[in-house]
PDB file of N, CA and C in Angstrom:
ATOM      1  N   UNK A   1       4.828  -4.918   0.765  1.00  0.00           N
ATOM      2  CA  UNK A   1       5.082  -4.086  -0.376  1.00  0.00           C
ATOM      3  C   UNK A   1       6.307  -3.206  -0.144  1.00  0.00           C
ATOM      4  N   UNK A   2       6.451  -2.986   0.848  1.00  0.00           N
ATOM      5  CA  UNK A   2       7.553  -1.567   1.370  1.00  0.00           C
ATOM      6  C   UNK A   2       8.980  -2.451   1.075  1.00  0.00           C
ATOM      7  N   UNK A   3       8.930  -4.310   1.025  1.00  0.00           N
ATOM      8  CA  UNK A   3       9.866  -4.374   0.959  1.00  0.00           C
ATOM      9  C   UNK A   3      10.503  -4.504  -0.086  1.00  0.00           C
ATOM     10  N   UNK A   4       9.761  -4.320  -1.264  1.00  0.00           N
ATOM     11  CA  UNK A   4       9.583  -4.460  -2.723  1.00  0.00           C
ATOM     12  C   UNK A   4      10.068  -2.971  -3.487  1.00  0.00           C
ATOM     13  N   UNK A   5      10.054  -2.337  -2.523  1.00  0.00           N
ATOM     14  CA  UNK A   5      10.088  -0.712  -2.664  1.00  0.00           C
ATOM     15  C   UNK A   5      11.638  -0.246  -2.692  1.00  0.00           C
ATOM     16  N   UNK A   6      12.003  -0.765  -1.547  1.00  0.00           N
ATOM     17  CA  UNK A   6      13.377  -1.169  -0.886  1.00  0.00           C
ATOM     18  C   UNK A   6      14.053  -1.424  -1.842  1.00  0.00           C
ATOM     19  N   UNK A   7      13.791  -2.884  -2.019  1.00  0.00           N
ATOM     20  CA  UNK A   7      14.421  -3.700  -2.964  1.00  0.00           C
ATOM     21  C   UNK A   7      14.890  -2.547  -4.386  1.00  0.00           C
ATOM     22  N   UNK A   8      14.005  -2.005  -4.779  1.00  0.00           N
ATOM     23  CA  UNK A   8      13.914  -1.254  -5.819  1.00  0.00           C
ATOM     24  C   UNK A   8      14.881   0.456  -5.734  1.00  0.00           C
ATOM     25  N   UNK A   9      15.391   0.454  -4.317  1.00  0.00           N
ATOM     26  CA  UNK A   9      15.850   1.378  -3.560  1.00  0.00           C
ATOM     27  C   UNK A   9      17.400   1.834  -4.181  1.00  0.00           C
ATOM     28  N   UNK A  10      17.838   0.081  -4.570  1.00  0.00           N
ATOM     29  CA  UNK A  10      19.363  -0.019  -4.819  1.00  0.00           C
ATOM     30  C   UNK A  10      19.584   0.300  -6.162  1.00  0.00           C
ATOM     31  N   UNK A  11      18.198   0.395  -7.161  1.00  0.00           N
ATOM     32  CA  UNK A  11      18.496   0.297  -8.119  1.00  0.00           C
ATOM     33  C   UNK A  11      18.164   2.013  -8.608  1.00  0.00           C
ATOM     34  N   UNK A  12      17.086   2.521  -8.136  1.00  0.00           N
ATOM     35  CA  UNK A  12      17.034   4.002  -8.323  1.00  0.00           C
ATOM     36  C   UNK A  12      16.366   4.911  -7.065  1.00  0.00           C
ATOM     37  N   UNK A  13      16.497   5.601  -7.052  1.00  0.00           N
ATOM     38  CA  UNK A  13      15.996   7.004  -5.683  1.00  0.00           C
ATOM     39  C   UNK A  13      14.401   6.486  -5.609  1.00  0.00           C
ATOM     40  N   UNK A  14      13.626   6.038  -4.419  1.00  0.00           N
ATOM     41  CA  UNK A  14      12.667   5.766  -3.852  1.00  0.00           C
ATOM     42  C   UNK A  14      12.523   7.183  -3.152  1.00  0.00           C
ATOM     43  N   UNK A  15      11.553   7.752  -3.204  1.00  0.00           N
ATOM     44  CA  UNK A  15      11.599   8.523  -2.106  1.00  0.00           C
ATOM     45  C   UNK A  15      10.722   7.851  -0.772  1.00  0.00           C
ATOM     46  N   UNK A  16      11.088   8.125   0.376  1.00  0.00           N
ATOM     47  CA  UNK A  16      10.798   8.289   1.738  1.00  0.00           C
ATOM     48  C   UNK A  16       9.260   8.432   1.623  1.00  0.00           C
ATOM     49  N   UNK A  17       8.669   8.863   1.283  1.00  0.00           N
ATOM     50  CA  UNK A  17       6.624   9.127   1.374  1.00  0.00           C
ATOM     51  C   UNK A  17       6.310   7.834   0.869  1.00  0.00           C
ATOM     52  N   UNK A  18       6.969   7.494  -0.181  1.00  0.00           N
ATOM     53  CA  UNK A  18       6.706   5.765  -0.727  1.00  0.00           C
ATOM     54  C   UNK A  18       6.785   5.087   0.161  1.00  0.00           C
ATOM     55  N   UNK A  19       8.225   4.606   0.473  1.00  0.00           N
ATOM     56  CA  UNK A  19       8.361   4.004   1.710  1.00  0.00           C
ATOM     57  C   UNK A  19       6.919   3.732   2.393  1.00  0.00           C
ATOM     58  N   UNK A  20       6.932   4.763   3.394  1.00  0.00           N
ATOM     59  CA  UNK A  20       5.959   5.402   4.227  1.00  0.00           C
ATOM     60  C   UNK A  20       4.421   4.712   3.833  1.00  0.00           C
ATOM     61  N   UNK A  21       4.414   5.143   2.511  1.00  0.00           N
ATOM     62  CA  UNK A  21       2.941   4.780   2.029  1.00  0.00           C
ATOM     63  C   UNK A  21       2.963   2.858   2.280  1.00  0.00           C
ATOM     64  N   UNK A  22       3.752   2.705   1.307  1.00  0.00           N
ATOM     65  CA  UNK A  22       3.823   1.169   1.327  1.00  0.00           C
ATOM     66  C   UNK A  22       3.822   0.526   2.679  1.00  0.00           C
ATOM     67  N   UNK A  23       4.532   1.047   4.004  1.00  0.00           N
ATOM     68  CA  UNK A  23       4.107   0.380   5.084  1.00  0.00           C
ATOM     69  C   UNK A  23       3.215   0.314   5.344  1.00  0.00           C
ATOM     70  N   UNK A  24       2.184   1.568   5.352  1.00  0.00           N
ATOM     71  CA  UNK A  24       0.904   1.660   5.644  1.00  0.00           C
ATOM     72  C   UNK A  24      -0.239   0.813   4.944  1.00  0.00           C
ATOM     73  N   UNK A  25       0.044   1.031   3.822  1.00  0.00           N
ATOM     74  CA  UNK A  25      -0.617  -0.402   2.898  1.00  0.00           C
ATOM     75  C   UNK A  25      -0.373  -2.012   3.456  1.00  0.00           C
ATOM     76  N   UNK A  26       0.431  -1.975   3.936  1.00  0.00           N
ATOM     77  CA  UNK A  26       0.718  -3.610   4.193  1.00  0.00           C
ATOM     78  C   UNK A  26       0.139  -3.977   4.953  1.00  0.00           C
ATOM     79  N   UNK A  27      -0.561  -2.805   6.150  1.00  0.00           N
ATOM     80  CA  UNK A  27      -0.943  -3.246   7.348  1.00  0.00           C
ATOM     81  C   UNK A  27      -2.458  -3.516   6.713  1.00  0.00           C
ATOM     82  N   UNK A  28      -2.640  -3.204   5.787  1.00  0.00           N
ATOM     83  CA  UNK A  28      -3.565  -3.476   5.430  1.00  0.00           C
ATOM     84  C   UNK A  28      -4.254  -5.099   4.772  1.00  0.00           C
ATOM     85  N   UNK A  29      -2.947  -5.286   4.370  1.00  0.00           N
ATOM     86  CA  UNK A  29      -3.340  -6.798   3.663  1.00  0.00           C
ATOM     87  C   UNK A  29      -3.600  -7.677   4.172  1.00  0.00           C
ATOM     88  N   UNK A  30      -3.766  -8.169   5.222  1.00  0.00           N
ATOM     89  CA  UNK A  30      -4.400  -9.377   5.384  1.00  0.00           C
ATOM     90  C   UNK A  30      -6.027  -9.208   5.928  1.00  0.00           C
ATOM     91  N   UNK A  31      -6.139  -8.269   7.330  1.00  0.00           N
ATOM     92  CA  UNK A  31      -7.632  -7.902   6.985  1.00  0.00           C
ATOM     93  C   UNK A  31      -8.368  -7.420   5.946  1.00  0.00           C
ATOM     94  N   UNK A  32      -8.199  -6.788   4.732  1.00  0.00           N
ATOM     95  CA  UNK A  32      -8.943  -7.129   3.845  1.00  0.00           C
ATOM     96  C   UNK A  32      -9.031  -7.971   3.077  1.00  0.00           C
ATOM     97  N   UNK A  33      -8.341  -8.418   2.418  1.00  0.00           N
ATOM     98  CA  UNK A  33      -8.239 -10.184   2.118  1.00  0.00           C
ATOM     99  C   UNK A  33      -8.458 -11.306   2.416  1.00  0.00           C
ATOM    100  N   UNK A  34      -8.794 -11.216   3.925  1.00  0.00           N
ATOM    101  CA  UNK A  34      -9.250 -12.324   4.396  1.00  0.00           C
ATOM    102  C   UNK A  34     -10.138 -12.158   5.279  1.00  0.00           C
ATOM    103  N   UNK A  35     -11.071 -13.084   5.169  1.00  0.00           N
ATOM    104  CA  UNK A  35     -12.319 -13.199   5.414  1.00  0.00           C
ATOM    105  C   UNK A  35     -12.292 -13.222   7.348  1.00  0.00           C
ATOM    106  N   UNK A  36     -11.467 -13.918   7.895  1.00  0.00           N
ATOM    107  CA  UNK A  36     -11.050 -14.339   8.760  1.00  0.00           C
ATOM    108  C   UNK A  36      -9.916 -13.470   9.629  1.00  0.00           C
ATOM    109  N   UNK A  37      -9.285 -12.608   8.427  1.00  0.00           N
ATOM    110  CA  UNK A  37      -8.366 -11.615   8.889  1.00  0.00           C
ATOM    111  C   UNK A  37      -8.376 -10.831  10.103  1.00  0.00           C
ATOM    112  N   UNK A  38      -9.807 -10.392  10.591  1.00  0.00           N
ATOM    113  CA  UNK A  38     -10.203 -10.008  11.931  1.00  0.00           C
ATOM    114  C   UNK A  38     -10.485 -10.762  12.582  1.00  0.00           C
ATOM    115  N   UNK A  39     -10.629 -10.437  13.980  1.00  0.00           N
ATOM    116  CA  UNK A  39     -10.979 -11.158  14.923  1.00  0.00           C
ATOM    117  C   UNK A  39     -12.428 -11.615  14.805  1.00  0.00           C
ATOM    118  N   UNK A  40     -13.044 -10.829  14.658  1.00  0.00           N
ATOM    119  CA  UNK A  40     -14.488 -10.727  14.330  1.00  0.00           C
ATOM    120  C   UNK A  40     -15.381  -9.966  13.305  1.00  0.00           C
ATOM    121  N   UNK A  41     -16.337 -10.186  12.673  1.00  0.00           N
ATOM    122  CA  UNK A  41     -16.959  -9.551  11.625  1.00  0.00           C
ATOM    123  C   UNK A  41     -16.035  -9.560  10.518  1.00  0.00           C
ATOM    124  N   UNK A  42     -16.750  -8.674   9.651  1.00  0.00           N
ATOM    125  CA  UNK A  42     -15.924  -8.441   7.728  1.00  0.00           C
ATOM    126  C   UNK A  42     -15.352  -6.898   7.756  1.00  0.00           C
ATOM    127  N   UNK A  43     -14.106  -6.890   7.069  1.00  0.00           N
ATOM    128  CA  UNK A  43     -13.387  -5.910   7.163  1.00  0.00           C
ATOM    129  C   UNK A  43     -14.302  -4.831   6.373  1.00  0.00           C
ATOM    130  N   UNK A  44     -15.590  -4.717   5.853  1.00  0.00           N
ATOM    131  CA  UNK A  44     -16.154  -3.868   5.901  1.00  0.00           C
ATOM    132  C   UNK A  44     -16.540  -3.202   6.980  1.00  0.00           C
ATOM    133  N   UNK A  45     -17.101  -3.856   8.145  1.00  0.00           N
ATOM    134  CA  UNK A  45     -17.902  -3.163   9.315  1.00  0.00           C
ATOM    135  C   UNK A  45     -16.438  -2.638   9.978  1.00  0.00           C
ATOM    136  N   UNK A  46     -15.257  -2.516   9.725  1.00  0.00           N
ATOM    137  CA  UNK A  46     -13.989  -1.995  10.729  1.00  0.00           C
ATOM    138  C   UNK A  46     -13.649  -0.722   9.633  1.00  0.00           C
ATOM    139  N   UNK A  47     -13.730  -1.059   8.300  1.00  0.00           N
ATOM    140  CA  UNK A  47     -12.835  -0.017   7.528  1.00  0.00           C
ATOM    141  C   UNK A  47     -13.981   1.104   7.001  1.00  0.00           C
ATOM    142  N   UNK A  48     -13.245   2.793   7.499  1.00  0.00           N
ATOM    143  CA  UNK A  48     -14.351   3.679   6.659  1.00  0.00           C
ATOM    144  C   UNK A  48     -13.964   4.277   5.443  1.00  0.00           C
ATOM    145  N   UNK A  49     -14.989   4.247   4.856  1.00  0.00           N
ATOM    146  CA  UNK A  49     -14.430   5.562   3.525  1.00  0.00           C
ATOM    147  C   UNK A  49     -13.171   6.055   3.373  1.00  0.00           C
ATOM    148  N   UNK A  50     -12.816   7.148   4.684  1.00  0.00           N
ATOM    149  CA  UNK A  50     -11.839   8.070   4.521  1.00  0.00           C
ATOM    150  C   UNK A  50     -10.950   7.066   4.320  1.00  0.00           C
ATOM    151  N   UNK A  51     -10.728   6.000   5.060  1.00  0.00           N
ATOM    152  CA  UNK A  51      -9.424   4.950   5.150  1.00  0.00           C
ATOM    153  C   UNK A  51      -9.211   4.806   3.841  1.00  0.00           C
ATOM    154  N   UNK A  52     -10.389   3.936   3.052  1.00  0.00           N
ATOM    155  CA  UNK A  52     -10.332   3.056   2.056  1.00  0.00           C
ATOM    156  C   UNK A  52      -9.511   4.191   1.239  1.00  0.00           C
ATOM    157  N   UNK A  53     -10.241   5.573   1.000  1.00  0.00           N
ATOM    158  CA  UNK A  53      -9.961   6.477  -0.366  1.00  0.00           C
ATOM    159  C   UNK A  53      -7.946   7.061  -0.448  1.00  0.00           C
ATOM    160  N   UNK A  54      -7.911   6.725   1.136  1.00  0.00           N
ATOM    161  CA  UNK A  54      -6.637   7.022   1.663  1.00  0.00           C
ATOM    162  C   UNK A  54      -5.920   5.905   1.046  1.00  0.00           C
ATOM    163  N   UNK A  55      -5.969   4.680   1.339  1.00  0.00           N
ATOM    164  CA  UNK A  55      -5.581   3.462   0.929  1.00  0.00           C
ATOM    165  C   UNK A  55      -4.905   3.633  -0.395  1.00  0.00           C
ATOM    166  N   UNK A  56      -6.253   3.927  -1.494  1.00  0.00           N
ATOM    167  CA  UNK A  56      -6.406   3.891  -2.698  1.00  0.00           C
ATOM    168  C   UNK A  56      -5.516   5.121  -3.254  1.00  0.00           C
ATOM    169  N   UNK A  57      -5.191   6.447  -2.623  1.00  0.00           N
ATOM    170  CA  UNK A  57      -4.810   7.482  -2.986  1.00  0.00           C
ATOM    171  C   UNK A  57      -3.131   7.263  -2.894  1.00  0.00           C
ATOM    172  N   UNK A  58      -2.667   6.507  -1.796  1.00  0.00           N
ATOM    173  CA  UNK A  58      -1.203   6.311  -1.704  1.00  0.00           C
ATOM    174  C   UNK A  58      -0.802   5.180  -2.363  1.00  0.00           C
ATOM    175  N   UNK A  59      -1.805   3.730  -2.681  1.00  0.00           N
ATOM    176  CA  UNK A  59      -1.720   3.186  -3.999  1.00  0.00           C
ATOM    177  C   UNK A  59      -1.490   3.606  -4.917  1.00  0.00           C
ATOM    178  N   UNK A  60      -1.962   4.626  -5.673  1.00  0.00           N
ATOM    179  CA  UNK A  60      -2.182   5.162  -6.996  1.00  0.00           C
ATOM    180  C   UNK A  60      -0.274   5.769  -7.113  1.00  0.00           C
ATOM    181  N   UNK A  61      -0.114   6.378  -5.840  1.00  0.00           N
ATOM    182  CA  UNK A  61       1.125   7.434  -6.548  1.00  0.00           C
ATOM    183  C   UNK A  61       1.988   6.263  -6.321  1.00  0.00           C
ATOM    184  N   UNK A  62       2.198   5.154  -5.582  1.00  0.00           N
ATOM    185  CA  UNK A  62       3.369   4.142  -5.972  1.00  0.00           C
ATOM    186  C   UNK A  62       2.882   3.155  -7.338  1.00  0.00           C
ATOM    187  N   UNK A  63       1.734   3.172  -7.823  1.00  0.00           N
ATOM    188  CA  UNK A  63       1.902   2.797  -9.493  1.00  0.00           C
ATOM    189  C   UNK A  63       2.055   3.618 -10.320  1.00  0.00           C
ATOM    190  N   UNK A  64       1.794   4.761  -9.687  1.00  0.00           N
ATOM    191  CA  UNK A  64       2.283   6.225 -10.940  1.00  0.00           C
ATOM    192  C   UNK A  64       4.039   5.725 -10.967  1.00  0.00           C
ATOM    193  N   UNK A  65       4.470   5.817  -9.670  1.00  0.00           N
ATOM    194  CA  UNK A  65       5.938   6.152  -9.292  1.00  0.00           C
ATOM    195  C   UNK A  65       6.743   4.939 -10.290  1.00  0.00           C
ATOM    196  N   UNK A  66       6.018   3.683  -9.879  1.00  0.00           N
ATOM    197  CA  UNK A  66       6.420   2.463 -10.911  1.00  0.00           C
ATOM    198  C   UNK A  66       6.747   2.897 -12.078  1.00  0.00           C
ATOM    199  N   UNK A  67       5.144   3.318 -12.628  1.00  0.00           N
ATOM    200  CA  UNK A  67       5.204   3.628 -14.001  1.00  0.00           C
ATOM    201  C   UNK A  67       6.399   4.010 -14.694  1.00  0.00           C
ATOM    202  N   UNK A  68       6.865   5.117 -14.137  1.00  0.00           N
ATOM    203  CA  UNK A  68       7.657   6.525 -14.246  1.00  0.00           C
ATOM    204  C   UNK A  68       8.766   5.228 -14.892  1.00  0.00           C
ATOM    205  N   UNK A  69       9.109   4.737 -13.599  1.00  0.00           N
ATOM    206  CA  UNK A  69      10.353   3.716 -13.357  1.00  0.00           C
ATOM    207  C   UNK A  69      10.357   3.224 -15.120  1.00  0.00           C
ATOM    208  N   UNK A  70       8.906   2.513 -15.301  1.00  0.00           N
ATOM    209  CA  UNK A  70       9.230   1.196 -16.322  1.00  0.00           C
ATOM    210  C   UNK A  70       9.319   2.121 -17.849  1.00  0.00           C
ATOM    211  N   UNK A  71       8.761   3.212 -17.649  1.00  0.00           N
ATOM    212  CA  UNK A  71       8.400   4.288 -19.108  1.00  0.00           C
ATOM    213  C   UNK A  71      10.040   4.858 -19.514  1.00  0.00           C
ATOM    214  N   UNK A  72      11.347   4.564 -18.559  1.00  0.00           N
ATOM    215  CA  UNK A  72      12.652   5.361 -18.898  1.00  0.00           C
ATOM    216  C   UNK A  72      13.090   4.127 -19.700  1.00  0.00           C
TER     217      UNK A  72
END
């Protein structure tokens, strides 16, 4: 995602926390998505709450941030 962010970098001011967020999200994508993604068990028994709501909270402000983008 971060590189999608980037990409989007040349065309207007990204700020740096995006960035940031979006790396952190990425590390996320394949263990939850895949079943197999861990070594062992389901990315439920590895991921807690705080993570997930964290996840979900720095999601939200890069589709706000989108938004912003597609609403000018």
């Amino acid at each position: 995602m971060h590189f999608l962010l980037e990409a989007l970098a040349d065309e207007t001011g990204i700020p740096e926390r995006l960035i940031e967020n979006a790396k952190i999200l990425d590390k996320h994508y394949i263990p939850t998505q895949y079943p197999n993604g861990l070594e062992r068990g389901a990315p439920t028994e590895f991921y807690t709450r705080t993570e997930a709501e964290d996840a979900i909270r720095r999601a939200e402000e890069i589709v706000r941030f989108c938004g912003d983008i597609l609403a000018r």
